[in-house]
C-alpha atoms as a PDB file:
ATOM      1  CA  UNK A   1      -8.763  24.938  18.375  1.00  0.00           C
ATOM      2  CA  UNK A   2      -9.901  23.754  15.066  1.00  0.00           C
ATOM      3  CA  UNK A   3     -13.315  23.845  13.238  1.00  0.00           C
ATOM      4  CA  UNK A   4     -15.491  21.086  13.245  1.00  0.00           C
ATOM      5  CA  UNK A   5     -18.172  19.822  10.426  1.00  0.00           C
ATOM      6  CA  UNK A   6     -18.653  20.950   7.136  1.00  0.00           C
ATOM      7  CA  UNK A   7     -20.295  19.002   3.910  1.00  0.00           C
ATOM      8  CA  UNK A   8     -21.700  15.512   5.258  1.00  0.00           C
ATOM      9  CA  UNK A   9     -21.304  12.423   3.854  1.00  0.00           C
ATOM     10  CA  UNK A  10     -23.313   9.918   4.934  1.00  0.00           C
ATOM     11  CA  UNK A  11     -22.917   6.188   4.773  1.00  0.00           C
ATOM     12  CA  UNK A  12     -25.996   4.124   6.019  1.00  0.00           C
ATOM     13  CA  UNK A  13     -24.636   1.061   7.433  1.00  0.00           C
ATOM     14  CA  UNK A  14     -23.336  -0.489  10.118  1.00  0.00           C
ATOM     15  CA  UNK A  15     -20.307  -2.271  11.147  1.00  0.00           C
ATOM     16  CA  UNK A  16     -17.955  -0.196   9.245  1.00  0.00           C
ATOM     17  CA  UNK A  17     -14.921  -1.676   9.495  1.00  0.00           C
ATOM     18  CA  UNK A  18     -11.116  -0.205   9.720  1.00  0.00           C
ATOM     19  CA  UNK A  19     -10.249  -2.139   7.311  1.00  0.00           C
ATOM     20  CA  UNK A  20     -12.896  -0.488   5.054  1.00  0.00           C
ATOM     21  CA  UNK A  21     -11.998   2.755   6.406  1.00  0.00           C
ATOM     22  CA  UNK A  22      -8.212   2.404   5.018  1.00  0.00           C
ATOM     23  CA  UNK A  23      -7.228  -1.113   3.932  1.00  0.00           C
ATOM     24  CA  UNK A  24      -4.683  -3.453   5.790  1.00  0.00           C
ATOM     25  CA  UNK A  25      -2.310  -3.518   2.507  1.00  0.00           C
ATOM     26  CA  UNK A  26      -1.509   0.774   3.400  1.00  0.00           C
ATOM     27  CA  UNK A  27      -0.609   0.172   7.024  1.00  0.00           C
ATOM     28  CA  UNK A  28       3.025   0.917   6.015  1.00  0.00           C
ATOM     29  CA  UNK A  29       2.286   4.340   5.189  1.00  0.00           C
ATOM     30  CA  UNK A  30       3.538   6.682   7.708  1.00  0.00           C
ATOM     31  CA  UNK A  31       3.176   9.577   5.692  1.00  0.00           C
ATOM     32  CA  UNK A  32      -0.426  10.101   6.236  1.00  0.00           C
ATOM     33  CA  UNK A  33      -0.652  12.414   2.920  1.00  0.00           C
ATOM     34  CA  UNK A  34      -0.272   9.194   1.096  1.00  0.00           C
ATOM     35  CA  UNK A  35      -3.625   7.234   2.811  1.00  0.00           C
ATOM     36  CA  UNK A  36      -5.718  10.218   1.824  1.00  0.00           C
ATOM     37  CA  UNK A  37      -6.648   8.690  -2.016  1.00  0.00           C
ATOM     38  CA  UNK A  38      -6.831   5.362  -0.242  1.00  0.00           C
ATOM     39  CA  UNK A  39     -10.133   6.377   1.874  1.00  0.00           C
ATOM     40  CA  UNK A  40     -13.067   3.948   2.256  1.00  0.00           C
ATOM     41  CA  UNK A  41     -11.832   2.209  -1.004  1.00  0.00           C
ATOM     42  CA  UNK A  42     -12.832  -0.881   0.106  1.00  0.00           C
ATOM     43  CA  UNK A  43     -16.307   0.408   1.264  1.00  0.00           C
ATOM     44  CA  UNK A  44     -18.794  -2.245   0.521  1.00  0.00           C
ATOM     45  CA  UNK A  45     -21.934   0.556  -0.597  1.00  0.00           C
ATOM     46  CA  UNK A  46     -24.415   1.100  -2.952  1.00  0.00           C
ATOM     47  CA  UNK A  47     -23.828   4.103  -4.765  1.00  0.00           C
ATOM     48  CA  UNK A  48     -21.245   5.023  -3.299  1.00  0.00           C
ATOM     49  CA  UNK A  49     -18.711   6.615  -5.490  1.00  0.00           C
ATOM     50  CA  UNK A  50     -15.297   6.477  -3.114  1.00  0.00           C
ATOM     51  CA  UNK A  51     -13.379  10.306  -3.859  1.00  0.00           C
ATOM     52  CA  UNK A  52     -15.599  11.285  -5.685  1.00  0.00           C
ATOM     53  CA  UNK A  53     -18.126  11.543  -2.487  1.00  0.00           C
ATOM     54  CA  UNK A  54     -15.751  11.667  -0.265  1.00  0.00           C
ATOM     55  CA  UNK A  55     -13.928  15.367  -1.813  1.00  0.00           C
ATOM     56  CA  UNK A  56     -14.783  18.448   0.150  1.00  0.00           C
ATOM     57  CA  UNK A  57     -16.355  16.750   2.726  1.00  0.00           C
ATOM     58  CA  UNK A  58     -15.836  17.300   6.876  1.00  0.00           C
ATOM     59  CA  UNK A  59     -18.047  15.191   8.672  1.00  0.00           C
ATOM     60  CA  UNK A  60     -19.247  11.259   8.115  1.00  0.00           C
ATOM     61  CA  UNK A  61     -22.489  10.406   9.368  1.00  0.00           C
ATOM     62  CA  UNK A  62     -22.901   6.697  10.065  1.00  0.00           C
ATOM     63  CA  UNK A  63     -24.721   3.799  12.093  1.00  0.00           C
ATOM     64  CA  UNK A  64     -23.726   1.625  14.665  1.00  0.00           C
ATOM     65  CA  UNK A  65     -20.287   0.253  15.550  1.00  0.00           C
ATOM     66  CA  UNK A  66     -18.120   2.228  12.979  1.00  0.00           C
ATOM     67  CA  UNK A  67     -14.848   2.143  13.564  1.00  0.00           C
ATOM     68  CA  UNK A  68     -15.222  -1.946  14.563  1.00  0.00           C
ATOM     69  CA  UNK A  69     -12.155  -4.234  13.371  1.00  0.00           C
ATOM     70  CA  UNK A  70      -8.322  -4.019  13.871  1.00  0.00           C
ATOM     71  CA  UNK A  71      -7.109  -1.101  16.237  1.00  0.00           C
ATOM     72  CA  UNK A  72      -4.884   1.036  13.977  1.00  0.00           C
ATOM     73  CA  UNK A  73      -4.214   4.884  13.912  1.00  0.00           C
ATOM     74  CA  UNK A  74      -4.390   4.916  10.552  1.00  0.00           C
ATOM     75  CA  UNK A  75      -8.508   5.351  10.057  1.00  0.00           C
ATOM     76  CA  UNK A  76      -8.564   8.422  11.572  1.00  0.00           C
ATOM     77  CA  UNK A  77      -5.191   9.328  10.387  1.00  0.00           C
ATOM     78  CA  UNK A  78      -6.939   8.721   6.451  1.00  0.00           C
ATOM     79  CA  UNK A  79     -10.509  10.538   7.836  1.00  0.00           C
ATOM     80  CA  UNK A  80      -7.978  13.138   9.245  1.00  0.00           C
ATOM     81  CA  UNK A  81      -5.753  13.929   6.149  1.00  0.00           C
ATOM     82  CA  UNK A  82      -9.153  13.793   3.678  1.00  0.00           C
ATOM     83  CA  UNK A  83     -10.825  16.737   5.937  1.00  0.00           C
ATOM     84  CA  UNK A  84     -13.076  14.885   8.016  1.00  0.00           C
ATOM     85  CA  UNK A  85     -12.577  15.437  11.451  1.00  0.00           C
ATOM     86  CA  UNK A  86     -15.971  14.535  13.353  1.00  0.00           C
ATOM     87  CA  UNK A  87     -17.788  11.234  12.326  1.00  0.00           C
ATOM     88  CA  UNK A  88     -21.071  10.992  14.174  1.00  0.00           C
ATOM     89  CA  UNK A  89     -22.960   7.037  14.846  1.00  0.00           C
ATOM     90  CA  UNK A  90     -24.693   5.344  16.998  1.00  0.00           C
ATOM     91  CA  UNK A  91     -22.054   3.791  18.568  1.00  0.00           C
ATOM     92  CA  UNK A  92     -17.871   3.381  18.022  1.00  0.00           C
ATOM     93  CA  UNK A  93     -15.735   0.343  18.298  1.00  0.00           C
ATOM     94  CA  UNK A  94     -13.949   1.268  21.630  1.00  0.00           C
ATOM     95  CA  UNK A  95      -9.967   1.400  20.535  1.00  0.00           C
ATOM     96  CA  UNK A  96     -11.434   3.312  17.267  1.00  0.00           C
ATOM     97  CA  UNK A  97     -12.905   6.028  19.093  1.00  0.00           C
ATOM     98  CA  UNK A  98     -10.039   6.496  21.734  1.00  0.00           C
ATOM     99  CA  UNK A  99      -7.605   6.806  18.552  1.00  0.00           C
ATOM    100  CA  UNK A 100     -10.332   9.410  16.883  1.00  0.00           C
ATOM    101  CA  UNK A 101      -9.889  11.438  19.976  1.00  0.00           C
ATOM    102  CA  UNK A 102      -6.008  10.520  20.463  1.00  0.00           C
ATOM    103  CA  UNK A 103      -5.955  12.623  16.768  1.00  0.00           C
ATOM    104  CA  UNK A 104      -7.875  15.497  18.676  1.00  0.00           C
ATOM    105  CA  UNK A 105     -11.091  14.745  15.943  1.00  0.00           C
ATOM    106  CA  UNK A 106     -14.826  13.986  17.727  1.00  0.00           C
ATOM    107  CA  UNK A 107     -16.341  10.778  17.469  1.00  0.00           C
ATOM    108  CA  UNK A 108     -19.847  11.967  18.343  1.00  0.00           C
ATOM    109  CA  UNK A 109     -22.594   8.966  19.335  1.00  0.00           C
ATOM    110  CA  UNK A 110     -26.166  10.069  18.745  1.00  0.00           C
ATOM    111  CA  UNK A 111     -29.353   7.308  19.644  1.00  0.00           C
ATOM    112  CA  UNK A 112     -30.490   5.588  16.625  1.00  0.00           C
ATOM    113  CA  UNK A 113     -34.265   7.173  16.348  1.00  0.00           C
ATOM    114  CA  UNK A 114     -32.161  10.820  16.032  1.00  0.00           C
ATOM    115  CA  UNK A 115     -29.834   8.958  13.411  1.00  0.00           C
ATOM    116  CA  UNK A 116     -32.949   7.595  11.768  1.00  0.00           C
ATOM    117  CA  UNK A 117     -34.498  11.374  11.756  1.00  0.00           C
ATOM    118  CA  UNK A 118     -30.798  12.504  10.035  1.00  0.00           C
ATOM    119  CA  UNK A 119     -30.781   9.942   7.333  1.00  0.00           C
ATOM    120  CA  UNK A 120     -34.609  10.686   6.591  1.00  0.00           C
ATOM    121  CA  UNK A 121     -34.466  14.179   6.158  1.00  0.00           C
ATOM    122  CA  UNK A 122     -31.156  14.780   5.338  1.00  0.00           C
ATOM    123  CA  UNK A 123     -28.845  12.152   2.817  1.00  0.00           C
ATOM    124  CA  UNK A 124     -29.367  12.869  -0.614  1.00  0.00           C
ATOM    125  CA  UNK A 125     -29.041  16.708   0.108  1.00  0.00           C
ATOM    126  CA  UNK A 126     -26.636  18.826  -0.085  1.00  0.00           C
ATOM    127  CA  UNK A 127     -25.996  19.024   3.993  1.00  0.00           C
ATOM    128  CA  UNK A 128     -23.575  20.989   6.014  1.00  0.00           C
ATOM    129  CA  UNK A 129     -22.553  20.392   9.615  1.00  0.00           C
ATOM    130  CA  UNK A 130     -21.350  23.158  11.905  1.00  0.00           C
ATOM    131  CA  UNK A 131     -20.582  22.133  14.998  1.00  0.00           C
ATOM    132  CA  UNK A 132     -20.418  24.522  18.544  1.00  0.00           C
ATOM    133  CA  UNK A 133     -17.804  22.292  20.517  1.00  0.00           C
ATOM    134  CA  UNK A 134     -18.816  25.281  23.443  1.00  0.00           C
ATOM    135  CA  UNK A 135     -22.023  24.857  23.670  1.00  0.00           C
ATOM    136  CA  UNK A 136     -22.085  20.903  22.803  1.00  0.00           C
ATOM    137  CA  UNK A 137     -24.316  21.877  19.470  1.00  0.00           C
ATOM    138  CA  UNK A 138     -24.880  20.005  16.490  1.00  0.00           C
ATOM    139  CA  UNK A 139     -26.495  21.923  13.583  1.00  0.00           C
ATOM    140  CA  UNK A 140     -27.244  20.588  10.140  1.00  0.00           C
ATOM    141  CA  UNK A 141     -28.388  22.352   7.586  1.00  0.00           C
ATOM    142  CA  UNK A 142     -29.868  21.432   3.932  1.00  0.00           C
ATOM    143  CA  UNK A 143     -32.081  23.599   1.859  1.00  0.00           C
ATOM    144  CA  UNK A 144     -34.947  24.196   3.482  1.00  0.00           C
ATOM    145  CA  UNK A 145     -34.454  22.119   6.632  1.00  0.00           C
ATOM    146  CA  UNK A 146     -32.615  22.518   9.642  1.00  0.00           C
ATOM    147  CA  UNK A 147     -32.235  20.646  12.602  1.00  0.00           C
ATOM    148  CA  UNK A 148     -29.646  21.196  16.274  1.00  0.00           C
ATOM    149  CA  UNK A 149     -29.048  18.441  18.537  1.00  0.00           C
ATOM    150  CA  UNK A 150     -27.353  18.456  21.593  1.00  0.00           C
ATOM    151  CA  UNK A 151     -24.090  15.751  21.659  1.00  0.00           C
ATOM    152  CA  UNK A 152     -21.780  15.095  24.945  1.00  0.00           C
ATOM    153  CA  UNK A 153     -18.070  16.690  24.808  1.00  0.00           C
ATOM    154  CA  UNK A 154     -16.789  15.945  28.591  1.00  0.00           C
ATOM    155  CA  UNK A 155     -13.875  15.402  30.500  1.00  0.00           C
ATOM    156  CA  UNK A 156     -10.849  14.063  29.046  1.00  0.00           C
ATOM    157  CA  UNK A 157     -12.340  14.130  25.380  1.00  0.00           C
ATOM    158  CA  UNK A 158     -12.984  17.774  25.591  1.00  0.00           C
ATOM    159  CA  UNK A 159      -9.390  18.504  26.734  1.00  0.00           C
ATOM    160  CA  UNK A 160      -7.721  16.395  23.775  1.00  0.00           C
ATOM    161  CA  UNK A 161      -9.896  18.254  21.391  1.00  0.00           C
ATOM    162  CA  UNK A 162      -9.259  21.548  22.549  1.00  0.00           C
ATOM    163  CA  UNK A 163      -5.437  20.315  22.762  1.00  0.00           C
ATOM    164  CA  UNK A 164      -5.568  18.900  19.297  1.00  0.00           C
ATOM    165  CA  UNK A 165      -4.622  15.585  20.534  1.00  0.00           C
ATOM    166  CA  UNK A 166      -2.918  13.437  22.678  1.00  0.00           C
ATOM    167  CA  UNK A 167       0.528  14.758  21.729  1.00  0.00           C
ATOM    168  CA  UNK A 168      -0.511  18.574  22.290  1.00  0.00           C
ATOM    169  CA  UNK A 169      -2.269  17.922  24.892  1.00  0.00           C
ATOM    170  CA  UNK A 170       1.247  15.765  26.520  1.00  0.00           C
ATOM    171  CA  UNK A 171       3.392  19.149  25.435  1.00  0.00           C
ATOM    172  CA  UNK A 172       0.672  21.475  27.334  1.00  0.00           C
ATOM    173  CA  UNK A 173       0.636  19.322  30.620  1.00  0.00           C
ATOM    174  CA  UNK A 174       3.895  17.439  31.198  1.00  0.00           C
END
């Protein structure tokens, strides 16, 4: 099974879109090597600098309804191929989040007040993730400040990450 977290990068907003994730005009792609420069280059942020924030990072930490838009493998596929392979909001549009698990990557939701605590202590600093898929553990860590939160990994999600996706998980069982 593959490692989860790493560097964060966080994006404070809602309603991220797919189509800000990876824009409509690379849907062609099937090589996914060739959506990884194309990555939130659409993103509608302050401050943010696109590559530039996005290099070296493994996790996104978000707000509510990320993911919300067209259904289309290719946001995770772009999150995916750029290293990030958990993204962690309040909530997921529903087609978004089945594809981020489909990929065997996490789509973690966490309440808003614990989001609110994250941004707050953490953006700004230089924060890494690990994550305990085991134990169901979240643990950030910035200088001087640490925090662990519990986070759900059940069921059928817990089997596709462990697989590494739908298609491993097909070749294991079938």
């Amino acid at each position: 099974m593959k490692t989860f977290g790493g560097k964060v990068l966080f994006l404070d907003r809602n309603d991220i879109n797919t189509d800000e994730i990876i824009p409509a005009r690379y849907l062609n792609e099937s090589n996914r090597e060739a959506l990884k420069p194309r990555l939130l280059e659409d993103l509608g942020l302050p401050a943010f600098k696109g590559g530039k924030d996005i290099a070296g990072k493994g996790a996104l930490l978000s707000r509510a309804n990320f993911g919300c838009g067209s259904s289309r493998e290719h946001a995770p596929w772009a999150l995916e191929v750029n290293g990030i392979n958990i993204v962690i909001a309040e909530s997921f549009a529903r087609i978004f989040r089945q594809n981020m698990y489909n990929c065997g990557m996490i789509a973690c939701e966490l309440p808003k007040e614990i989001l609110d605590e994250l941004f707050r202590n953490f953006a700004g600093e230089e924060t890494v993730l690990n994550v305990d898929t085991q134990k169901t553990i979240l643990h950030f860590k910035a200088e001087g400040k640490e925090k662990s939160i519990p986070f759900k990994l059940e069921g059928f999600e817990r089997a596709l990450v462990e697989a590494g996706g739908w298609v491993e998980y097909a070749n294991q069982k079938y």
